[in-house]
Every structure is written in C-alpha cells, then in structure tokens.
C-alpha atoms as a PDB file:
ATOM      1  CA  UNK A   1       0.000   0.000   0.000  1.00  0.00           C
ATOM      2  CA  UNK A   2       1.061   3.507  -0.669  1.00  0.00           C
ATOM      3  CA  UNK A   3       2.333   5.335   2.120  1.00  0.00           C
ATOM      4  CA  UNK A   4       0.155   8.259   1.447  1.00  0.00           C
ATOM      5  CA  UNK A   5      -2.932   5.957   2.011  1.00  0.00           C
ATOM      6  CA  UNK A   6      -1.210   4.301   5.368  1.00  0.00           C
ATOM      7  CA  UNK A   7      -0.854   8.152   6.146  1.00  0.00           C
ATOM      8  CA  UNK A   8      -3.858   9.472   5.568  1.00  0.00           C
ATOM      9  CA  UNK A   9      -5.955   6.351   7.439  1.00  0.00           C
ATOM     10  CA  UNK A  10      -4.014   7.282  10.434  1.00  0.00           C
ATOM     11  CA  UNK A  11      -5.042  10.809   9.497  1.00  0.00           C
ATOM     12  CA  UNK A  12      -8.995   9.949   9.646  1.00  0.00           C
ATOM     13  CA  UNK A  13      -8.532   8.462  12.670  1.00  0.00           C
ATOM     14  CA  UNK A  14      -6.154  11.125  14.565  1.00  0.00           C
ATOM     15  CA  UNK A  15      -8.960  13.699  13.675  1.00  0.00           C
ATOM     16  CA  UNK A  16     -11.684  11.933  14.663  1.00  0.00           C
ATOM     17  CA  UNK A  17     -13.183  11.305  11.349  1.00  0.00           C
ATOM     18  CA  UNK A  18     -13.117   7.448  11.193  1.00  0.00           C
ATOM     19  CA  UNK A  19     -14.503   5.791  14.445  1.00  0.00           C
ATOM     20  CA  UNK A  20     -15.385   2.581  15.371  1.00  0.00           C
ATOM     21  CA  UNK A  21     -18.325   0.917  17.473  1.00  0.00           C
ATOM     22  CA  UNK A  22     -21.885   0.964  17.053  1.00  0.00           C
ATOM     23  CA  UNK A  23     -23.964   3.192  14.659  1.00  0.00           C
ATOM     24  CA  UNK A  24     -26.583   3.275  12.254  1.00  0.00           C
ATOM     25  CA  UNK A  25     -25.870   4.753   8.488  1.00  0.00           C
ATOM     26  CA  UNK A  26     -28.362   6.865   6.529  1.00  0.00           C
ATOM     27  CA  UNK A  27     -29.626   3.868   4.992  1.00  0.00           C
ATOM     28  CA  UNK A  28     -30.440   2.159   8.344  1.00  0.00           C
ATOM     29  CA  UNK A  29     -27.782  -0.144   8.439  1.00  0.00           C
ATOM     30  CA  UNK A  30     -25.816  -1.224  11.801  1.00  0.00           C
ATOM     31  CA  UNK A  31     -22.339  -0.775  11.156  1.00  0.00           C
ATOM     32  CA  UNK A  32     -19.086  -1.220  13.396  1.00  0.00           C
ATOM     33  CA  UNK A  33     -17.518   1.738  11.919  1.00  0.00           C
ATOM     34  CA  UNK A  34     -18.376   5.346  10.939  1.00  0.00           C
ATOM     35  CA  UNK A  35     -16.837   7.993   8.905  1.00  0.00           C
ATOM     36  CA  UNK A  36     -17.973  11.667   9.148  1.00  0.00           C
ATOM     37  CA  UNK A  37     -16.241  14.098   7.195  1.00  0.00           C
ATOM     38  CA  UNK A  38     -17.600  16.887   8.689  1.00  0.00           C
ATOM     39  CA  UNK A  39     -15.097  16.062  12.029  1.00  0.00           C
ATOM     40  CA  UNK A  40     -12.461  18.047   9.698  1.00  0.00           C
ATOM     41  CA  UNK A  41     -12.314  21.290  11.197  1.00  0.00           C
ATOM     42  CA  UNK A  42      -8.984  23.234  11.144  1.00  0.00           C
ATOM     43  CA  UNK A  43      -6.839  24.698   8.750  1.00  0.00           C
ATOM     44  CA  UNK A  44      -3.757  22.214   8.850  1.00  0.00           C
ATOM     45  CA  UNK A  45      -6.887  19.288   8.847  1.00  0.00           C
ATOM     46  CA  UNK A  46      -7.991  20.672   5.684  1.00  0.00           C
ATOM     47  CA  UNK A  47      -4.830  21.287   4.433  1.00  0.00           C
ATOM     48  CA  UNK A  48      -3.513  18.253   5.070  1.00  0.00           C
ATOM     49  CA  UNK A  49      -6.682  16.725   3.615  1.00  0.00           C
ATOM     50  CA  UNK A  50      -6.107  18.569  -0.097  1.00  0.00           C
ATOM     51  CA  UNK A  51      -2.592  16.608  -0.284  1.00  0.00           C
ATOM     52  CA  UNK A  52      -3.884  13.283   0.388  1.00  0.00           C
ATOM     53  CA  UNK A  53      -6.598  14.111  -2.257  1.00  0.00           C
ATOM     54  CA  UNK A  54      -4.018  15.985  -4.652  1.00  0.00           C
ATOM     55  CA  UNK A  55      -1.776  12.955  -4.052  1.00  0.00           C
ATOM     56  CA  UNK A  56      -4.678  10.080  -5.277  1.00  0.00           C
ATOM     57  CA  UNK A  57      -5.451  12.451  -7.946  1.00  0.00           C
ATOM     58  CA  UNK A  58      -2.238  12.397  -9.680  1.00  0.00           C
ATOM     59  CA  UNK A  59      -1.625   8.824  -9.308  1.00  0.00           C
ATOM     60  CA  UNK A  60      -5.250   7.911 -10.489  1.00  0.00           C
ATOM     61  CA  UNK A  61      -5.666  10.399 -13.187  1.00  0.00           C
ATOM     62  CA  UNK A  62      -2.500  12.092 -13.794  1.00  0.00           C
ATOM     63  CA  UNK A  63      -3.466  15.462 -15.565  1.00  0.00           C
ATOM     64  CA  UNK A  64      -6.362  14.215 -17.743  1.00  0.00           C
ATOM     65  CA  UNK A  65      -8.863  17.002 -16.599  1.00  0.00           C
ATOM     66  CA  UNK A  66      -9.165  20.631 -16.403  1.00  0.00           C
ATOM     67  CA  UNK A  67     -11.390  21.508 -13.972  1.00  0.00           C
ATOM     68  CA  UNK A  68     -12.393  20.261 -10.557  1.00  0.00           C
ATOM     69  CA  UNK A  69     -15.754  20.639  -8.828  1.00  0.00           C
ATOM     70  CA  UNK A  70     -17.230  20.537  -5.845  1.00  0.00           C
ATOM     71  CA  UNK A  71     -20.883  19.689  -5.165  1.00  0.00           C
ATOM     72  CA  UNK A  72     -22.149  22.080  -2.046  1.00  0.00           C
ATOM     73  CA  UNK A  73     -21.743  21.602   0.422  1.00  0.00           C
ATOM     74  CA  UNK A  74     -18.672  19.321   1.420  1.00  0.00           C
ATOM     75  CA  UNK A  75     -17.613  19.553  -1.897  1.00  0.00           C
ATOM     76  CA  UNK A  76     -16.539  22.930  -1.849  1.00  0.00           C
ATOM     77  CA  UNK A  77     -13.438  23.144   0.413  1.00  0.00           C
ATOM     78  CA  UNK A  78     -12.391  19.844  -0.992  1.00  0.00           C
ATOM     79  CA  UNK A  79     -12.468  21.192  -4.650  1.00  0.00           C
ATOM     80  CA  UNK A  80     -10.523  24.178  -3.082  1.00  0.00           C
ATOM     81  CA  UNK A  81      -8.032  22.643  -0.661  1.00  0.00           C
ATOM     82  CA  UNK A  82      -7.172  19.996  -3.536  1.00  0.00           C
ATOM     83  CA  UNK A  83      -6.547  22.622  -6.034  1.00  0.00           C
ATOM     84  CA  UNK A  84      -3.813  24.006  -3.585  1.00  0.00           C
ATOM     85  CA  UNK A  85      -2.004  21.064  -2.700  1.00  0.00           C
ATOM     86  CA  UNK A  86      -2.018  20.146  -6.789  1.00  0.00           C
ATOM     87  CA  UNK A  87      -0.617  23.305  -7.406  1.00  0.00           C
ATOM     88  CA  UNK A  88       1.613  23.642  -4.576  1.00  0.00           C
ATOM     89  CA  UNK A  89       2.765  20.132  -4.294  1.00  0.00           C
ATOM     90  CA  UNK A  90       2.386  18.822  -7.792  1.00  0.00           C
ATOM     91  CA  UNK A  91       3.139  21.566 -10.293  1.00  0.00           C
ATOM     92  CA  UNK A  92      -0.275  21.348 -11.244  1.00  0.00           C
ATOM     93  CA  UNK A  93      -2.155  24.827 -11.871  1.00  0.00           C
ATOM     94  CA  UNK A  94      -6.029  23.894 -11.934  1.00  0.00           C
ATOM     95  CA  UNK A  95      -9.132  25.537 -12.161  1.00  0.00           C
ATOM     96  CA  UNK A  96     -11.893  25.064 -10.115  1.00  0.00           C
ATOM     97  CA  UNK A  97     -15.374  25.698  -9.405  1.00  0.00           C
ATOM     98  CA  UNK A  98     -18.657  24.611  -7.656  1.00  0.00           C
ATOM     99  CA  UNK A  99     -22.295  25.184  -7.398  1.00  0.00           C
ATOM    100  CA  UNK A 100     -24.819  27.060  -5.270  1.00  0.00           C
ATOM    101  CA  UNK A 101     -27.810  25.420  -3.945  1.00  0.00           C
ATOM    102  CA  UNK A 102     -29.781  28.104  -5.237  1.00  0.00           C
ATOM    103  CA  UNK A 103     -29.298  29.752  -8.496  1.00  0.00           C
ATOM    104  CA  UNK A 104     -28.534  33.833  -8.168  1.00  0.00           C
ATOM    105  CA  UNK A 105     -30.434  35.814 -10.085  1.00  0.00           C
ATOM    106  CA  UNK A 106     -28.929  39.240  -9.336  1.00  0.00           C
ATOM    107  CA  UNK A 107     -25.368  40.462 -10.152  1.00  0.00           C
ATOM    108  CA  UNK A 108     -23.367  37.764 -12.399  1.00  0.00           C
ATOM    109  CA  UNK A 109     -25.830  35.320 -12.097  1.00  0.00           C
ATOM    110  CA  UNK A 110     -25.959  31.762 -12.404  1.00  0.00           C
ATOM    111  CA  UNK A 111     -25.799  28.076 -10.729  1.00  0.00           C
ATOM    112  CA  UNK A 112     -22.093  28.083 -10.687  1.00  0.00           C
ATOM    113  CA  UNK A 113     -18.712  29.830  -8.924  1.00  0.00           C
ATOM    114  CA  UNK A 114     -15.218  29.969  -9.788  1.00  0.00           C
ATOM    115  CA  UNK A 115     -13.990  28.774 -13.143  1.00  0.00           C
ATOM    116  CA  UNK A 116     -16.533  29.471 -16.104  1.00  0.00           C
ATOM    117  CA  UNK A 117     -16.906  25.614 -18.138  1.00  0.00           C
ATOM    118  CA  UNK A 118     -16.102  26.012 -21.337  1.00  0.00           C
ATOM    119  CA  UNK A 119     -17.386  23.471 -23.933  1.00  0.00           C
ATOM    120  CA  UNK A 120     -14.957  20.867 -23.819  1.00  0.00           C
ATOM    121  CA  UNK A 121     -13.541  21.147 -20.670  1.00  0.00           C
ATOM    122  CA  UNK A 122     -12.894  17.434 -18.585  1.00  0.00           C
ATOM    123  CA  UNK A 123     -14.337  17.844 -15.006  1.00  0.00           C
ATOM    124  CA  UNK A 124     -12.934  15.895 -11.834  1.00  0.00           C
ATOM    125  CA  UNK A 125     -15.555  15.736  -9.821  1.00  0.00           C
ATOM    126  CA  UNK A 126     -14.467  15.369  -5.816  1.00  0.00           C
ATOM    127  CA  UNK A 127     -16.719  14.192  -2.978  1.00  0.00           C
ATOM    128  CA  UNK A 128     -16.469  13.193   0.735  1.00  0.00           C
ATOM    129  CA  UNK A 129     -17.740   9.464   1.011  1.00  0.00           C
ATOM    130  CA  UNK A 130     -20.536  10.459  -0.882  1.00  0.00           C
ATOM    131  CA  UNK A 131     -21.400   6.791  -2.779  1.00  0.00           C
ATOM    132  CA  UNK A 132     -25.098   6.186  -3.717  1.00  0.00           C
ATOM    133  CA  UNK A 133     -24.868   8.269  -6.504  1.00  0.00           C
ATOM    134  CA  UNK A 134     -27.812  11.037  -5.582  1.00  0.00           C
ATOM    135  CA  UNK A 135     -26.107  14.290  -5.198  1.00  0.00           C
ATOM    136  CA  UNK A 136     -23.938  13.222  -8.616  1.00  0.00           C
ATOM    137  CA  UNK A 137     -27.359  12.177 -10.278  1.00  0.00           C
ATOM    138  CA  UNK A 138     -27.950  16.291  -9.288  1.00  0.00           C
ATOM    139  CA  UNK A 139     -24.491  17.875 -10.210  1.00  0.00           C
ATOM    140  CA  UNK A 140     -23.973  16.029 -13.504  1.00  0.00           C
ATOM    141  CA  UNK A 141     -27.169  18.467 -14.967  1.00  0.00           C
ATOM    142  CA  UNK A 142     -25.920  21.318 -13.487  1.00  0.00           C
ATOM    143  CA  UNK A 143     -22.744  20.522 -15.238  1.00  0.00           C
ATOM    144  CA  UNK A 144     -23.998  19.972 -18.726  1.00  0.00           C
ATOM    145  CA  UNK A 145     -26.746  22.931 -18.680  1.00  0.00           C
ATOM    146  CA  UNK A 146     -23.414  25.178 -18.269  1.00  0.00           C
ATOM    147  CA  UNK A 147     -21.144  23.982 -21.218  1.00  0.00           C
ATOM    148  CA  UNK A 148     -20.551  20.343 -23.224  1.00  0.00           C
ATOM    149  CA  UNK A 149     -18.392  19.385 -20.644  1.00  0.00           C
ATOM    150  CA  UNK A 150     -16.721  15.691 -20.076  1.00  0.00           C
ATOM    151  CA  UNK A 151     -17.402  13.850 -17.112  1.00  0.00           C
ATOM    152  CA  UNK A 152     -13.463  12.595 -16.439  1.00  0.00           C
ATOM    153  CA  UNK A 153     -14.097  11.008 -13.355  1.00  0.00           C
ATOM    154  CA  UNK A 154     -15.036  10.834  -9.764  1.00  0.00           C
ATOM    155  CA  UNK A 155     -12.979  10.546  -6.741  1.00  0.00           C
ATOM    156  CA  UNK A 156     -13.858  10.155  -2.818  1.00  0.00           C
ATOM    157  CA  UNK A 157     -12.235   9.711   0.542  1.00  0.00           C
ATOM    158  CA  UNK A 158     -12.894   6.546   1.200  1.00  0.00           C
ATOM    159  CA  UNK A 159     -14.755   3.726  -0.491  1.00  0.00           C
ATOM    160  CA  UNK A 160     -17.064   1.638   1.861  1.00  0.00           C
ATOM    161  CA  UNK A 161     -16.835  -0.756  -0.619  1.00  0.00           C
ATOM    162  CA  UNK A 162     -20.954  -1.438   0.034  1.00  0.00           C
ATOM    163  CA  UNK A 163     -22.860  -2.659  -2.470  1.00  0.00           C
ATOM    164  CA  UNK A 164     -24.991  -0.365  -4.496  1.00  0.00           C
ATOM    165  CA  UNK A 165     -28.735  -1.204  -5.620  1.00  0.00           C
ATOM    166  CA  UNK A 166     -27.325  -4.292  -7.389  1.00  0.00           C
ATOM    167  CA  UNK A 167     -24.634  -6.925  -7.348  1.00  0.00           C
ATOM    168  CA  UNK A 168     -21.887  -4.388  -7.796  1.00  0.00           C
ATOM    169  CA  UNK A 169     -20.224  -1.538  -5.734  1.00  0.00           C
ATOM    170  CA  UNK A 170     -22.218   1.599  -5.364  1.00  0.00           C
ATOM    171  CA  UNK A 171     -19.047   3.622  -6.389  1.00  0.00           C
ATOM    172  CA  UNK A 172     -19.165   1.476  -9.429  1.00  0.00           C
ATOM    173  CA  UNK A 173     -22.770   1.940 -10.266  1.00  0.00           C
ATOM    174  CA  UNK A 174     -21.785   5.699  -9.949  1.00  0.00           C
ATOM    175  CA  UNK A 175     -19.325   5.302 -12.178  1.00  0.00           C
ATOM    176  CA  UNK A 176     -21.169   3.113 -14.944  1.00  0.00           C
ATOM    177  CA  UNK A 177     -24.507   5.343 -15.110  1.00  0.00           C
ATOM    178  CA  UNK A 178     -22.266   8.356 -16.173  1.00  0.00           C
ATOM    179  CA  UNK A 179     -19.731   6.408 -18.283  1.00  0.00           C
ATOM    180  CA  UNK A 180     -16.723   7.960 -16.140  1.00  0.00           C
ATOM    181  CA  UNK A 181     -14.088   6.268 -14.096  1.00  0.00           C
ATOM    182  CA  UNK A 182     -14.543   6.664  -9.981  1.00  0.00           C
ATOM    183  CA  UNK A 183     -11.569   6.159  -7.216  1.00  0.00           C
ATOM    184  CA  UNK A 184     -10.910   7.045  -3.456  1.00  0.00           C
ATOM    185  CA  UNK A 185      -8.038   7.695  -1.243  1.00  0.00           C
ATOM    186  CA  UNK A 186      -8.337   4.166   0.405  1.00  0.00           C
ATOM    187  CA  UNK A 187     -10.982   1.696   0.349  1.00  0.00           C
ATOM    188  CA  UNK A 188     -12.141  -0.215   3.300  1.00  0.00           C
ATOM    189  CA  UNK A 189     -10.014  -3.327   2.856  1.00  0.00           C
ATOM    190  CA  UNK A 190      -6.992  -0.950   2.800  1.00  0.00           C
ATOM    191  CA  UNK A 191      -8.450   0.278   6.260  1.00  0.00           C
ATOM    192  CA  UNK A 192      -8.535  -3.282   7.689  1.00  0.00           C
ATOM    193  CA  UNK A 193      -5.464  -4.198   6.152  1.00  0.00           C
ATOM    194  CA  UNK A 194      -3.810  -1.054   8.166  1.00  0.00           C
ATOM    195  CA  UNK A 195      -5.228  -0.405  10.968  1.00  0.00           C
ATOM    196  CA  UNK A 196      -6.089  -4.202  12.204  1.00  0.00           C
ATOM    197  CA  UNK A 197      -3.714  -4.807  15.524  1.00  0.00           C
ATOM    198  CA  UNK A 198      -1.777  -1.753  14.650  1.00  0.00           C
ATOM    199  CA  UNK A 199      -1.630   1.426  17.514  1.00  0.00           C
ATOM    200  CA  UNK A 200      -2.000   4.601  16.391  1.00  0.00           C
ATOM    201  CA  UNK A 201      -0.800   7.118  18.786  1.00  0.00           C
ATOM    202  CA  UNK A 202      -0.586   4.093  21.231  1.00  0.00           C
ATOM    203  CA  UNK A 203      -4.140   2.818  20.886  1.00  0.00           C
ATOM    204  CA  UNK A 204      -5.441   0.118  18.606  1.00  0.00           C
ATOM    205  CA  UNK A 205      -8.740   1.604  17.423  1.00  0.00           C
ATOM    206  CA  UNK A 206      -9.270  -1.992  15.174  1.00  0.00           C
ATOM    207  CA  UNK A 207      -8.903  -5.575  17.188  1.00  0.00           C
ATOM    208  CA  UNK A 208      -9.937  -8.865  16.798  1.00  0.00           C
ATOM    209  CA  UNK A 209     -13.219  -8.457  17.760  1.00  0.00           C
ATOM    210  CA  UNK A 210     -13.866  -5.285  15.950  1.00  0.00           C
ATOM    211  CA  UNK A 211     -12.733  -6.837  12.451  1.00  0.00           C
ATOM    212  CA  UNK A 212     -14.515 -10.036  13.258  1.00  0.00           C
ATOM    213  CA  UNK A 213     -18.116  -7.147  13.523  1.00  0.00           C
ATOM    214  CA  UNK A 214     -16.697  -5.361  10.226  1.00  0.00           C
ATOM    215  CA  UNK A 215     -15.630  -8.808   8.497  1.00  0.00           C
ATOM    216  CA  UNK A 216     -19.228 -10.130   8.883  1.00  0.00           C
ATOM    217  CA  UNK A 217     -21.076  -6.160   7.835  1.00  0.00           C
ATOM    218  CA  UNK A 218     -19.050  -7.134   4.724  1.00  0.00           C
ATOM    219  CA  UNK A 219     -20.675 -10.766   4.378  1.00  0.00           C
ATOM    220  CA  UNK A 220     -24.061  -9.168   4.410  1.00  0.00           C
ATOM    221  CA  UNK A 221     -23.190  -5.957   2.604  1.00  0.00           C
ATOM    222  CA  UNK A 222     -20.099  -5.697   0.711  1.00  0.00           C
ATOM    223  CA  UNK A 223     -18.590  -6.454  -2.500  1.00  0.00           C
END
C-alpha cells in the first residue's frame, strides 16, 4: 500500500473522522464503523486533507482534466483545498469551481462559482464518502446545462466498498450510469489491512473483535 494511504488512514482516525463501534448509516444499516467528514475542522486538517486528495489524484488520473468541482456543500473546500495542494505540491495549476444550492439571479448570475466551463472542458468531480450516486445524479445536470463538458471522473475519501442497488459496488454503479471512471483515497479493505492490531498514537482503534463485527457487515453488505 502507498504510504500516502497508510498516512492518511491514520489521518482519519487522529482527527476523529473514522470511528469505530456501534452506529446506524443513513440507509439504516448497523455498522461497526463510521466515517464523518464533517469532524475536519482546522486549517492544517484541511490542508492536510487537499494533499492526500491531490496525491490520489495524480496517481489515479495524472493530468487528464481541467477543472475540478465541488458539489455544495462538502464539496466545496475539498475542490478548493485539492486545487492548492495540486498546485503547490504537484506543479499542477487547476481551475476550479462549484455550485450554489440556489441559483442567483442578481449580479453575475448563475448556478455556478469559480472557473466558467467552457465546452470541452474534462471535469474531476471530488466528494467526501458520498457513494449512492444522488447528489452526482444532481451535479452532472448542473454541469452539462453550463457547457458540453466531459465527465473525467469521480474521486472520494474513502470507499465503503458497500454494495450499491445491485450486485456491484455503489461507487461502481456511480461510475457506470455516467460512463466515467470513480476512485478514493483508500478503500475499506486498505483500512482493515492497516489499521487491524496496529496502535495509532498508542491505541489500537481496530482488534480482533472489531474486524470479526466489520468482516461479517461485509458478508451481508459488501462487495
């Protein structure tokens, strides 16, 4: 495994974004662990958080895109925080831009901030965990109602690996009903594989009996 993924598990974890123990998702599901972006709450968090993303960018998709964008809400600051690090860290100028929930009808105008899309233009678009496809089933419209743009991908934090409303992944059902190619910072197996009898900051967070609980949430639910 990369070291930037070992590095940015034990990232999710030292801020208090991955957890483990007992919770219920969105979809009513009882899972063992838990991952809530919205724990991310100071600058060097955030800034950290746009190199890990610049940093599965670049190995994923190289420079094959022009634009990034962020969905609102979470979307935002990870559109902008990953344009940073690419440009700081990888010599990568990049645009970027993102929507508003409501459409402004007074000054410029319009659904969208930032960079203008101009016909042609490949968009990266970059979510939080974000992977039963509804608030891309709302952003890809958006998109195309502002220029003939080209869906270049999708990438996440982390993949739950879960399956979708089929036999296959969710993030690949995403990925298949827009004909683009999806990818995360780490997956859940990756987490396992790390974090599984390992300390971080002296404490295992994942034992025996915790992958045993997430081992057998993957029976029922995973791919």
């Amino acid at each position: 495994m990369e070291t930037y993924k070992q590095d940015f598990i034990e990232f999710m974890v030292e801020s208090g974004v991955l957890t483990f123990g007992d919770f219920t998702t969105k979809s009513g599901r009882k899972t063992p662990y838990f991952i809530n972006t919205g724990n991310y709450r100071t600058g060097e968090q955030i800034r950290r958080l746009g190199g890990y993303y610049a940093a599965a960018i670049t190995a994923t998709f190289g420079r094959d895109f022009d634009v990034l964008f962020g969905p609102a809400y979470k979307g935002i600051p990870l559109a902008v925080t990953a344009s940073i690090a690419l440009a700081a860290e990888n010599d990568h100028e990049i645009a970027f831009c993102f929507n508003r929930k409501e459409v402004k009808d007074h000054g410029e105008g319009g659904a969208l901030v930032g960079h203008k899309l101009q016909d042609g233009d490949r968009v990266l678009i970059i979510e939080d965990v974000t992977t039963a496809g509804t608030s891309i089933r709302e952003t890809v419209p958006i998109l195309r109602a502002a220029a003939d743009i080209e869906l270049a991908g999708l990438i996440i934090s982390a993949d739950r690996m879960e399956r979708g409303t089929g036999s296959k992944g969710a993030l690949v059902e995403v990925g298949e009903m827009f004909s683009m190619p999806t990818a995360s910072i780490v997956d859940l197996a990756e987490i396992v594989e790390h974090l599984h009898n390992r300390p971080v900051n002296g404490c295992v967070v994942l034992d025996d009996e915790l992958k045993t609980r997430i081992d057998a949430y993957r029976a029922e639910y995973g791919v």
